[in-house]
PDB file of N, CA and C in Angstrom:
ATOM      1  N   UNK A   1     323.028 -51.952 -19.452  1.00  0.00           N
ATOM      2  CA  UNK A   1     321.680 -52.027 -19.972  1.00  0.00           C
ATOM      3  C   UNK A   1     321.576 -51.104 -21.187  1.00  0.00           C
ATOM      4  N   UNK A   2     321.056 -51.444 -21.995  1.00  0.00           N
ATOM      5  CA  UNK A   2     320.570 -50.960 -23.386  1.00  0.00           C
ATOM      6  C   UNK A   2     319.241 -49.588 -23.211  1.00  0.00           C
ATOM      7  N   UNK A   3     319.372 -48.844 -23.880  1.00  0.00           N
ATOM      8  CA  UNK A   3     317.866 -47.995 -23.997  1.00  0.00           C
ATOM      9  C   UNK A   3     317.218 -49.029 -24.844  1.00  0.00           C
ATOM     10  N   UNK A   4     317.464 -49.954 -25.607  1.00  0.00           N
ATOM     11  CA  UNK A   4     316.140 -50.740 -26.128  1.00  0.00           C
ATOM     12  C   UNK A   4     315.513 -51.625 -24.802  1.00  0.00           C
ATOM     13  N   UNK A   5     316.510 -52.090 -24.282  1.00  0.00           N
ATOM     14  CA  UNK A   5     316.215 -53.159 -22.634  1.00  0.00           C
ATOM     15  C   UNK A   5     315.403 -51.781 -21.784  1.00  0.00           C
ATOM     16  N   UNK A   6     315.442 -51.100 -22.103  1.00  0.00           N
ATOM     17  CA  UNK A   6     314.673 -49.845 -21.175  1.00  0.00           C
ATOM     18  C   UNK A   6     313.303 -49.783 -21.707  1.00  0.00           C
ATOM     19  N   UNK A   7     312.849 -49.110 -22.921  1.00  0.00           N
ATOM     20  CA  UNK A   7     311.942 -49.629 -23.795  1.00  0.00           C
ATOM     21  C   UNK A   7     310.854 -50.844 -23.153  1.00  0.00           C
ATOM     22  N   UNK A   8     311.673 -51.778 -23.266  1.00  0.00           N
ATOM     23  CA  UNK A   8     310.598 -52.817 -23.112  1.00  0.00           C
ATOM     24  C   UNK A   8     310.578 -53.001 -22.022  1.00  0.00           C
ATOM     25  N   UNK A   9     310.902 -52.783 -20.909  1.00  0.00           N
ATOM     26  CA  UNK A   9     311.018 -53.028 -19.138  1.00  0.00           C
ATOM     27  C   UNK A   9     309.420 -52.389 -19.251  1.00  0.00           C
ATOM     28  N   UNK A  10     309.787 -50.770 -19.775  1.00  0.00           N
ATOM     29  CA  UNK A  10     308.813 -49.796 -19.241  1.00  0.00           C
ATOM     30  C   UNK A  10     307.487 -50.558 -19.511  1.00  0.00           C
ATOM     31  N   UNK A  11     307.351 -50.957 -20.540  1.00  0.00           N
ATOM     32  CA  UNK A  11     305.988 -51.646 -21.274  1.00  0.00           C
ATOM     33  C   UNK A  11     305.144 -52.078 -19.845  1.00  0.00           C
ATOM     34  N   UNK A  12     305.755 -52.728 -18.774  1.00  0.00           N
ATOM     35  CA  UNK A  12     305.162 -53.650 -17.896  1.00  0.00           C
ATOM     36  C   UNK A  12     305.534 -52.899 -16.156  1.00  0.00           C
ATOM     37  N   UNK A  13     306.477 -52.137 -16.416  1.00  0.00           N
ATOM     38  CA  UNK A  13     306.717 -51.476 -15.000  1.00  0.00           C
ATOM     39  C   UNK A  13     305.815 -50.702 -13.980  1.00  0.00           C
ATOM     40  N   UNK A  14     304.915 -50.164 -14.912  1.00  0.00           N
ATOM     41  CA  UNK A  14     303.697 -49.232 -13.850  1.00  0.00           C
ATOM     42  C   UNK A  14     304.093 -48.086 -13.718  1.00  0.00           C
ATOM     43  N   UNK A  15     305.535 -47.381 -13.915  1.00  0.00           N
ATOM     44  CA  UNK A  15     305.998 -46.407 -13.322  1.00  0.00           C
ATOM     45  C   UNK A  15     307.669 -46.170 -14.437  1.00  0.00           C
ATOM     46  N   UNK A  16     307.869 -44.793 -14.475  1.00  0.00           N
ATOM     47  CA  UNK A  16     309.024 -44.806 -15.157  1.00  0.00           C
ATOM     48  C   UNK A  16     310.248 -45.970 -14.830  1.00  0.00           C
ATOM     49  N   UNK A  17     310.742 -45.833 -16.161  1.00  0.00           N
ATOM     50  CA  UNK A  17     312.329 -46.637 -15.416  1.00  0.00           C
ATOM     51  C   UNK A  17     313.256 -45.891 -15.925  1.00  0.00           C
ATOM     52  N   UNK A  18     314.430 -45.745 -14.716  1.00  0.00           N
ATOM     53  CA  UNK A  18     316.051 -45.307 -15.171  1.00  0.00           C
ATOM     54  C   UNK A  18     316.810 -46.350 -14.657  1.00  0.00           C
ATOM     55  N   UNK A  19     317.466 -46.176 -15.589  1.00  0.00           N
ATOM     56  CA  UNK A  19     318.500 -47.231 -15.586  1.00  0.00           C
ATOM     57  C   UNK A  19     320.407 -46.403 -15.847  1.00  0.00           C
ATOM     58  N   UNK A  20     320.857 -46.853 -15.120  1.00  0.00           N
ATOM     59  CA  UNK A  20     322.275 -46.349 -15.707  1.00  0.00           C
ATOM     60  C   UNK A  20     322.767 -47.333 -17.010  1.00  0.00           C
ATOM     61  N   UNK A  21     323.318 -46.654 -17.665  1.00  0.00           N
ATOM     62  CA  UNK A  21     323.763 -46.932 -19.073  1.00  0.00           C
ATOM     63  C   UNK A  21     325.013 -46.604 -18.713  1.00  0.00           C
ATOM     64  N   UNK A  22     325.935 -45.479 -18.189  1.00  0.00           N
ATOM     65  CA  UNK A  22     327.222 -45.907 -17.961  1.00  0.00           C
ATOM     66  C   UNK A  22     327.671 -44.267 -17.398  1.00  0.00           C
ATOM     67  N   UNK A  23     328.641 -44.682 -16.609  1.00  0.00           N
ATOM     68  CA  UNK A  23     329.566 -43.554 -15.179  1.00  0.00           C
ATOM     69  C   UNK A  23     331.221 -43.557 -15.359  1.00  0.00           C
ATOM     70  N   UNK A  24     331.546 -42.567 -14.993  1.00  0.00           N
ATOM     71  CA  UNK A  24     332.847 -42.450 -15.268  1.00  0.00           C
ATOM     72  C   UNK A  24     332.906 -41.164 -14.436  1.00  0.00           C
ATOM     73  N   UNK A  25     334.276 -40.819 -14.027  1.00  0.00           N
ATOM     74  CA  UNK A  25     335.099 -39.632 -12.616  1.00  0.00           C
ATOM     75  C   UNK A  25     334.144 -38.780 -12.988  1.00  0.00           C
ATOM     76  N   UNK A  26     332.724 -38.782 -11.908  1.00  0.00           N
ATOM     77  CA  UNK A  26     332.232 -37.072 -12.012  1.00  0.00           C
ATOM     78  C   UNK A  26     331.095 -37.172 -12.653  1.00  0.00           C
ATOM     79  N   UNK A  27     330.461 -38.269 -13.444  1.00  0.00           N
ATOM     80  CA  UNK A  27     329.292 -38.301 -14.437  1.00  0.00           C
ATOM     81  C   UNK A  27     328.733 -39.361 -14.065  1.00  0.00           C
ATOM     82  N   UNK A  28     327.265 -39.485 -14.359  1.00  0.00           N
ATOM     83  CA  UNK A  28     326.335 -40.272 -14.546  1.00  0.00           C
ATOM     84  C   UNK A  28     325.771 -40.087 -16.087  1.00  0.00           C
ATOM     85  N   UNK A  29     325.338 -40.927 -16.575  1.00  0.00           N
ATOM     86  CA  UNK A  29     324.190 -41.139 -18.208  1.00  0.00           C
ATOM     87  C   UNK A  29     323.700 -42.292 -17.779  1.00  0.00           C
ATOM     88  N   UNK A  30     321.898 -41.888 -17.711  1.00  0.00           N
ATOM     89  CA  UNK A  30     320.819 -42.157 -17.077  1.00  0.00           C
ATOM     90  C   UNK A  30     320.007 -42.098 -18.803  1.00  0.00           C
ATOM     91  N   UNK A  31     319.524 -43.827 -18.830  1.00  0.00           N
ATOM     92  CA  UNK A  31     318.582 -43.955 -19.739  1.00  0.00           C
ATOM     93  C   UNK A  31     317.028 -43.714 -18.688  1.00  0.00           C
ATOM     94  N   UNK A  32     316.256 -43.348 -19.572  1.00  0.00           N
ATOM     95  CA  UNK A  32     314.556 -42.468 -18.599  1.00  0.00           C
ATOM     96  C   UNK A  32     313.565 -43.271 -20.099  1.00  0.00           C
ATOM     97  N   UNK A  33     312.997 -44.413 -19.986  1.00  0.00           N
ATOM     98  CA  UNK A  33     311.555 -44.501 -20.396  1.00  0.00           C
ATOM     99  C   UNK A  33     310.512 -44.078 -19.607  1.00  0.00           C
ATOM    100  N   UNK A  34     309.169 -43.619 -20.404  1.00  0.00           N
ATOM    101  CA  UNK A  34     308.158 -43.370 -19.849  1.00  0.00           C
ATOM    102  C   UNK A  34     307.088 -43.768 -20.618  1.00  0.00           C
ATOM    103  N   UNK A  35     305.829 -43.966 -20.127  1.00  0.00           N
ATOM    104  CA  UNK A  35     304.435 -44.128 -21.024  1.00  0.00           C
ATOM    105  C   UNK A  35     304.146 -43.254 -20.570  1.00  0.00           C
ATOM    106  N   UNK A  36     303.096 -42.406 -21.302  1.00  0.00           N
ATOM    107  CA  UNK A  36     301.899 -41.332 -21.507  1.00  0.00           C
ATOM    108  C   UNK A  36     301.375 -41.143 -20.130  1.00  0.00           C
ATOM    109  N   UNK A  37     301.833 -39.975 -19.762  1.00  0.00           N
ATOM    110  CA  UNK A  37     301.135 -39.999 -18.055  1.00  0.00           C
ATOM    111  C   UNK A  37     302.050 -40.618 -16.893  1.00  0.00           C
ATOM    112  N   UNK A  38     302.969 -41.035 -17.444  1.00  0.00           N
ATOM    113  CA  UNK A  38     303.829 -41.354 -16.110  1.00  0.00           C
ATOM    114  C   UNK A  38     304.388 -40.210 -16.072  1.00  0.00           C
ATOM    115  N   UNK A  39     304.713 -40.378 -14.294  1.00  0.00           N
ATOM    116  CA  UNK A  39     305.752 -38.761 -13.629  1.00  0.00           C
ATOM    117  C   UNK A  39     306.331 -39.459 -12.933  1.00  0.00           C
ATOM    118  N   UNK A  40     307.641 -38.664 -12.914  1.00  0.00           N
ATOM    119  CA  UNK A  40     309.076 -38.515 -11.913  1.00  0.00           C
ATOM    120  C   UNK A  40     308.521 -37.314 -11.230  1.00  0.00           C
ATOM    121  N   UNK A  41     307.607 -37.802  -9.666  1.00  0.00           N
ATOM    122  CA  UNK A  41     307.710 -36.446  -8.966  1.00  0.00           C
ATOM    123  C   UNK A  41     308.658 -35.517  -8.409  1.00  0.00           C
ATOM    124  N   UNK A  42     307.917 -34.775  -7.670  1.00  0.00           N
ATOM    125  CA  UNK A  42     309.149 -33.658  -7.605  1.00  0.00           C
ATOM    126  C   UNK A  42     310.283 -34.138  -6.514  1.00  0.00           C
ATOM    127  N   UNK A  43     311.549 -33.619  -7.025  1.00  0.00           N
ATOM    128  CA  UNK A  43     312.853 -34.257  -7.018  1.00  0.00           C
ATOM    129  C   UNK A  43     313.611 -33.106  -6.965  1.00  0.00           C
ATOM    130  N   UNK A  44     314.794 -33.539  -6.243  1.00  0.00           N
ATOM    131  CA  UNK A  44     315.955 -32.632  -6.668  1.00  0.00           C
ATOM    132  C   UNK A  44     317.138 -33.194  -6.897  1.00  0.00           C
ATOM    133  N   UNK A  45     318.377 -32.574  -7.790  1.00  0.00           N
ATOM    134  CA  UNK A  45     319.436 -32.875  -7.963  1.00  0.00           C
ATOM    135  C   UNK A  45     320.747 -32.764  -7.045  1.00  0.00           C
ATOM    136  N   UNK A  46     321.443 -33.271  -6.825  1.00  0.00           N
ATOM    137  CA  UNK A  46     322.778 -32.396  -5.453  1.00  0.00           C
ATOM    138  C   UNK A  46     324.049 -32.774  -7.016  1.00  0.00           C
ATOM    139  N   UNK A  47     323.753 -32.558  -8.321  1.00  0.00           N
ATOM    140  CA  UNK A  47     325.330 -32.481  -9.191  1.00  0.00           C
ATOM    141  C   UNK A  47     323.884 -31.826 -10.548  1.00  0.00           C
ATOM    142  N   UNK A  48     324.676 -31.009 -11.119  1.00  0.00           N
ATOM    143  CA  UNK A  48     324.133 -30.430 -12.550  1.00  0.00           C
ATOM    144  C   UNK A  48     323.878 -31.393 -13.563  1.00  0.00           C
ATOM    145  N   UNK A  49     322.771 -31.190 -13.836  1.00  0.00           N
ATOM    146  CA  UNK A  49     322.098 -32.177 -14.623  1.00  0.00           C
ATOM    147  C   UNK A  49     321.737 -31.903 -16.519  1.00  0.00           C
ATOM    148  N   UNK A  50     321.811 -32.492 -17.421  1.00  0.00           N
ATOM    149  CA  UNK A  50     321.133 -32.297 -18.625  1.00  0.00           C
ATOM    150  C   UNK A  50     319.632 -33.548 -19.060  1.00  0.00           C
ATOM    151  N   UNK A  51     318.960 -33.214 -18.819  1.00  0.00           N
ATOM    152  CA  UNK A  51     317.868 -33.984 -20.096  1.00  0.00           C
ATOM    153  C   UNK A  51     317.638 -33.452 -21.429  1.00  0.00           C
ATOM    154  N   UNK A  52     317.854 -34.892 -22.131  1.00  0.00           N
ATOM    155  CA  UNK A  52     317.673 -34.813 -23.274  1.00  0.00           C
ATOM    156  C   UNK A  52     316.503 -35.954 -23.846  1.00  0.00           C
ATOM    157  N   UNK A  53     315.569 -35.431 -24.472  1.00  0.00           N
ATOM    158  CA  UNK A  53     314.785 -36.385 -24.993  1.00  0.00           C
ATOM    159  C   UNK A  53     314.694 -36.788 -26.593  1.00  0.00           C
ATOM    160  N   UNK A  54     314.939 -38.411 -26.371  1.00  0.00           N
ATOM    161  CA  UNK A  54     315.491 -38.801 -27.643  1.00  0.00           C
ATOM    162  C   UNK A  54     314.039 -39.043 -28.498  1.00  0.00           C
ATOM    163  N   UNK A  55     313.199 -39.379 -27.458  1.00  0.00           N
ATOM    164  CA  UNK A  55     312.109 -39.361 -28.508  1.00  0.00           C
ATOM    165  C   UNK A  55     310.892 -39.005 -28.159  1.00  0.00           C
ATOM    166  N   UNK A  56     309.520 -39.036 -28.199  1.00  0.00           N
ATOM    167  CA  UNK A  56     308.678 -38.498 -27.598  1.00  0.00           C
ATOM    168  C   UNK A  56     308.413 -36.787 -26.844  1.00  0.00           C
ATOM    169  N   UNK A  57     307.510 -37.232 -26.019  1.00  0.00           N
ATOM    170  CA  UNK A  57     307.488 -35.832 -25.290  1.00  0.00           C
ATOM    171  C   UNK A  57     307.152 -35.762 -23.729  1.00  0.00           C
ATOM    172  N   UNK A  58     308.195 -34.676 -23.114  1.00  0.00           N
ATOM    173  CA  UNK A  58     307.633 -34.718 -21.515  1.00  0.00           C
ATOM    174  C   UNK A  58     307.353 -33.282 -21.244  1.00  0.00           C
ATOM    175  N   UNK A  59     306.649 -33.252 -20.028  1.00  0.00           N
ATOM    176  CA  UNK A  59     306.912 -31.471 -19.588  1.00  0.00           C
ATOM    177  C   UNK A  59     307.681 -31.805 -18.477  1.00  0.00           C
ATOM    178  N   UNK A  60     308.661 -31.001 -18.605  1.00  0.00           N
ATOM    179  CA  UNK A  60     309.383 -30.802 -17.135  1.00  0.00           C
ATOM    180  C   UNK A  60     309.381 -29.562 -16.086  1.00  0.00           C
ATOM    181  N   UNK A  61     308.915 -29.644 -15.079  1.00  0.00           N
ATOM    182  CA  UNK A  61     308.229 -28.778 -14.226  1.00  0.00           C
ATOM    183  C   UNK A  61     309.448 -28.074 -13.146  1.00  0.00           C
ATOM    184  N   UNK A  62     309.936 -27.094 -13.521  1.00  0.00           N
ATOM    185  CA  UNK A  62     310.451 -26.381 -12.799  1.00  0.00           C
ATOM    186  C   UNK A  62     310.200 -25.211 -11.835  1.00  0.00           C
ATOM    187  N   UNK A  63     309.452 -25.460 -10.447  1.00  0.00           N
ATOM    188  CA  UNK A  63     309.220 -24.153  -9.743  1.00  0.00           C
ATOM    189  C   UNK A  63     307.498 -23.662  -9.889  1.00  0.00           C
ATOM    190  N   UNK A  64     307.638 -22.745 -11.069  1.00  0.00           N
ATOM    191  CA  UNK A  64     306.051 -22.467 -11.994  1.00  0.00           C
ATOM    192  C   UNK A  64     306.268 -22.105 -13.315  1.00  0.00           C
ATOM    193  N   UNK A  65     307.447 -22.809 -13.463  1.00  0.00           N
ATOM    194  CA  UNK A  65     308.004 -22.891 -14.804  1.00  0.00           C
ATOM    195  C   UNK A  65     307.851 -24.161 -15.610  1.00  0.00           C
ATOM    196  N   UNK A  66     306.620 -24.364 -16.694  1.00  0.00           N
ATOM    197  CA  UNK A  66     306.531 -25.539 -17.252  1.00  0.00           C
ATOM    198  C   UNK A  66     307.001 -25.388 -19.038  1.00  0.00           C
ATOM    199  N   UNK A  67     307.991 -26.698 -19.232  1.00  0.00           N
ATOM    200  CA  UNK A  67     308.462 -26.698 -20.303  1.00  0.00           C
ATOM    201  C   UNK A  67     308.319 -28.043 -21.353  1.00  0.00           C
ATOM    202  N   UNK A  68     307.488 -27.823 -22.351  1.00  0.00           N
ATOM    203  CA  UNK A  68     307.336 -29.082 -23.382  1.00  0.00           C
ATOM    204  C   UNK A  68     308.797 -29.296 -23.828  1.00  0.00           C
ATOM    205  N   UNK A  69     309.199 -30.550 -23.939  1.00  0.00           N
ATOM    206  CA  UNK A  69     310.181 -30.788 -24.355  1.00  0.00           C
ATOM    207  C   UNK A  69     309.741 -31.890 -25.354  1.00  0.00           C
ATOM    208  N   UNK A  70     310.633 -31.947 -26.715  1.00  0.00           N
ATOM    209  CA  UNK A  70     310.172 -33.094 -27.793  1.00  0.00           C
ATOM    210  C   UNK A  70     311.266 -33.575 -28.256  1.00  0.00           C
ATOM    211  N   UNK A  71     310.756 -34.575 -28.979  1.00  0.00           N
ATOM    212  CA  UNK A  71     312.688 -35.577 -29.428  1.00  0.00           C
ATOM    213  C   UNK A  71     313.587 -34.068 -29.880  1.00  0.00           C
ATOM    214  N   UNK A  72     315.071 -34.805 -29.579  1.00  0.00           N
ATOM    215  CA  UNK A  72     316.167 -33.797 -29.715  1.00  0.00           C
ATOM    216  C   UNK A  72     316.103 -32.992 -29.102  1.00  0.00           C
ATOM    217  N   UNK A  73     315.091 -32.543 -28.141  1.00  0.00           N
ATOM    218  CA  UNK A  73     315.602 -30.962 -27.527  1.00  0.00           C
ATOM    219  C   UNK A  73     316.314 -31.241 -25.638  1.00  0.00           C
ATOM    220  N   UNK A  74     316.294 -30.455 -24.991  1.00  0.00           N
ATOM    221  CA  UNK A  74     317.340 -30.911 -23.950  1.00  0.00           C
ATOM    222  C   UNK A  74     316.976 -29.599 -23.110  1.00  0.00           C
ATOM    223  N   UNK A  75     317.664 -29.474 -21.628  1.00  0.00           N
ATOM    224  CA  UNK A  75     317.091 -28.636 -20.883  1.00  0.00           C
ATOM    225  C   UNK A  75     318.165 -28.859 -19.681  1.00  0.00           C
ATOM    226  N   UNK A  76     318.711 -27.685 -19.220  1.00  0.00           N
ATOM    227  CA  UNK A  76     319.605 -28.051 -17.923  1.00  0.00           C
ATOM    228  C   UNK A  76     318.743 -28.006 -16.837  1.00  0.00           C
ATOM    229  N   UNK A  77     319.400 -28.760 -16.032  1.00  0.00           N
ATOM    230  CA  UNK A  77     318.956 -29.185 -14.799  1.00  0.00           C
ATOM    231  C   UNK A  77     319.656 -28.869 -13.424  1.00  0.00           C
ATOM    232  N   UNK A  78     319.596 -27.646 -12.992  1.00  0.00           N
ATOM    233  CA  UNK A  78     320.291 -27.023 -11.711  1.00  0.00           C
ATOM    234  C   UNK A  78     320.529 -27.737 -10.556  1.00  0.00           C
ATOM    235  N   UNK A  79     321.935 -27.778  -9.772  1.00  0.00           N
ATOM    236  CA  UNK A  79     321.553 -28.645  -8.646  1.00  0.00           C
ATOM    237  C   UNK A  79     320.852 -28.094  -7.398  1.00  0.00           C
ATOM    238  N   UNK A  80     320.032 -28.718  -6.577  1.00  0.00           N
ATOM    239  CA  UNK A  80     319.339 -28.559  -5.821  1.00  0.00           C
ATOM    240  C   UNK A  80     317.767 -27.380  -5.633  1.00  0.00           C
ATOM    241  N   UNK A  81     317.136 -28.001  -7.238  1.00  0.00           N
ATOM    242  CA  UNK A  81     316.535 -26.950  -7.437  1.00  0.00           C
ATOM    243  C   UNK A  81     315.295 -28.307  -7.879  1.00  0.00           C
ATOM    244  N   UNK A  82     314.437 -27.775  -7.157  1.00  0.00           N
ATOM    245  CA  UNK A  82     313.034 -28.705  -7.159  1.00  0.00           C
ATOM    246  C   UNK A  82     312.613 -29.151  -8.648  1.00  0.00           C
ATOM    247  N   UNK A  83     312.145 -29.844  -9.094  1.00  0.00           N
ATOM    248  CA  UNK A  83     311.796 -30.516 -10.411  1.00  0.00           C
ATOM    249  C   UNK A  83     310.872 -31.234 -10.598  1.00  0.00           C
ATOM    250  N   UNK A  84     309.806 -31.427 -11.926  1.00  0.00           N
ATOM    251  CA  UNK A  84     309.515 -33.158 -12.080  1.00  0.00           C
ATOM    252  C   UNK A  84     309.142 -33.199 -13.096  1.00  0.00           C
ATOM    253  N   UNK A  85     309.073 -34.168 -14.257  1.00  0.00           N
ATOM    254  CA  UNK A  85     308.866 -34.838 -15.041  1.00  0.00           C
ATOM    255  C   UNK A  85     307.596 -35.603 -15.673  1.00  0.00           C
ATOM    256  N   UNK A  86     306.583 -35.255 -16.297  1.00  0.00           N
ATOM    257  CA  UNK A  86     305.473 -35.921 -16.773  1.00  0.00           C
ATOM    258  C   UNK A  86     305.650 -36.083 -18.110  1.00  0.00           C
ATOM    259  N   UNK A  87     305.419 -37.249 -18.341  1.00  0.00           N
ATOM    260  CA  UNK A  87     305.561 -37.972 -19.992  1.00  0.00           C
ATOM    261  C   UNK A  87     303.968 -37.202 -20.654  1.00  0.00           C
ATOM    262  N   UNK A  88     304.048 -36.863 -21.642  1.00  0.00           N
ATOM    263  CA  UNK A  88     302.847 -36.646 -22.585  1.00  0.00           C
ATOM    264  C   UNK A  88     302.570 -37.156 -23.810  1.00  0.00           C
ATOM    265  N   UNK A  89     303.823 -38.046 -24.266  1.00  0.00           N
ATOM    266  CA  UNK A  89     303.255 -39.178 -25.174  1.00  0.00           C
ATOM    267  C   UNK A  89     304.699 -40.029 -24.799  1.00  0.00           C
ATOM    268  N   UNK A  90     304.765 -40.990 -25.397  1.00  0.00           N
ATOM    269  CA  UNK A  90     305.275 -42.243 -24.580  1.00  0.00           C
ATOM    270  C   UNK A  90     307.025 -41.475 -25.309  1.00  0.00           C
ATOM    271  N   UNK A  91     307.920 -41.722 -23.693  1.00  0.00           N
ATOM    272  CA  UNK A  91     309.326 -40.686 -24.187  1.00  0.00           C
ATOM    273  C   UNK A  91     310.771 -41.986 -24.113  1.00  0.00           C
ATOM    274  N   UNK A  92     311.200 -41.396 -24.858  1.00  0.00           N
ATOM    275  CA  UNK A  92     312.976 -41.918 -24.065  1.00  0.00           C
ATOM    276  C   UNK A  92     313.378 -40.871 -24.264  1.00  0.00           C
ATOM    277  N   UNK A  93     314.209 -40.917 -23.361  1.00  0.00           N
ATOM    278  CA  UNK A  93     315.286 -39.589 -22.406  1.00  0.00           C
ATOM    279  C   UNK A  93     316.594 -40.073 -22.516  1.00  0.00           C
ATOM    280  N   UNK A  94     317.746 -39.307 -22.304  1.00  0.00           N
ATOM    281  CA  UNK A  94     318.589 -39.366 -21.629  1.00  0.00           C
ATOM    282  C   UNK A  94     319.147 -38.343 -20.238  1.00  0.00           C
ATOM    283  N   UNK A  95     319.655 -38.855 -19.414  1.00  0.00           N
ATOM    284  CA  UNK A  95     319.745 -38.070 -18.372  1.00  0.00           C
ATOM    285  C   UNK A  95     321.793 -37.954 -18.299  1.00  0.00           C
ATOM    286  N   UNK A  96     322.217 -36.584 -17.873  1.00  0.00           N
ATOM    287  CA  UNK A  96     323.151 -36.514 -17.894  1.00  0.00           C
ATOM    288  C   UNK A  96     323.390 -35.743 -16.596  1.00  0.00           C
ATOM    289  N   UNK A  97     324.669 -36.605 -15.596  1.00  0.00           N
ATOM    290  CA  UNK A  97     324.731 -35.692 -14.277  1.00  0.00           C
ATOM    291  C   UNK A  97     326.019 -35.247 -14.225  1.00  0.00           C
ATOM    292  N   UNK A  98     326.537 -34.496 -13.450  1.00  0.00           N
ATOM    293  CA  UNK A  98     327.908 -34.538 -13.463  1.00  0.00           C
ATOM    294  C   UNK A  98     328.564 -33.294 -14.650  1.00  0.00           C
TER     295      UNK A  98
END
């Protein structure tokens, strides 16, 4: 699947979409659309994670730690450490595990 095929899913989904874009020994890369106001509630990871947002903006909620994130910037993602995700203007992401 394409991040443009992600894009337009989201348009009509109600709710974020991830999609794998592609895996290999040890990794995941996780395409993440969102519209304005969608959340990935709170979640946790069990492998070390990176987000990166390619465009837009989310806050990602760590603990009582809240962080704006905007195109190009990126943020590690600890494993097994509570999280979540709210879009604040319409985002693509990438997600990196492993």
């Amino acid at each position: 699947m394409s991040l443009q095929e992600i894009l337009i899913e989201v348009e009509t989904a109600g709710k974020p979409v991830t999609r794998l874009i592609r895996s290999g020994e040890g990794y995941k890369m996780m395409g993440m659309a969102f519209l304005k106001g969608m959340e990935l509630k709170e979640h946790h990871s069990n492998k070390p994670a990176k987000l990166i947002v390619l465009q837009g903006s989310v806050d990602y909620l760590e603990g009582n730690e809240l962080r704006n994130l905007k195109a190009l910037e990126e943020t590690e993602i600890p494993m097994n450490v509570k999280h979540s995700v709210i879009c604040t203007e319409d985002a693509l992401c990438l997600l990196i595990q492993g």
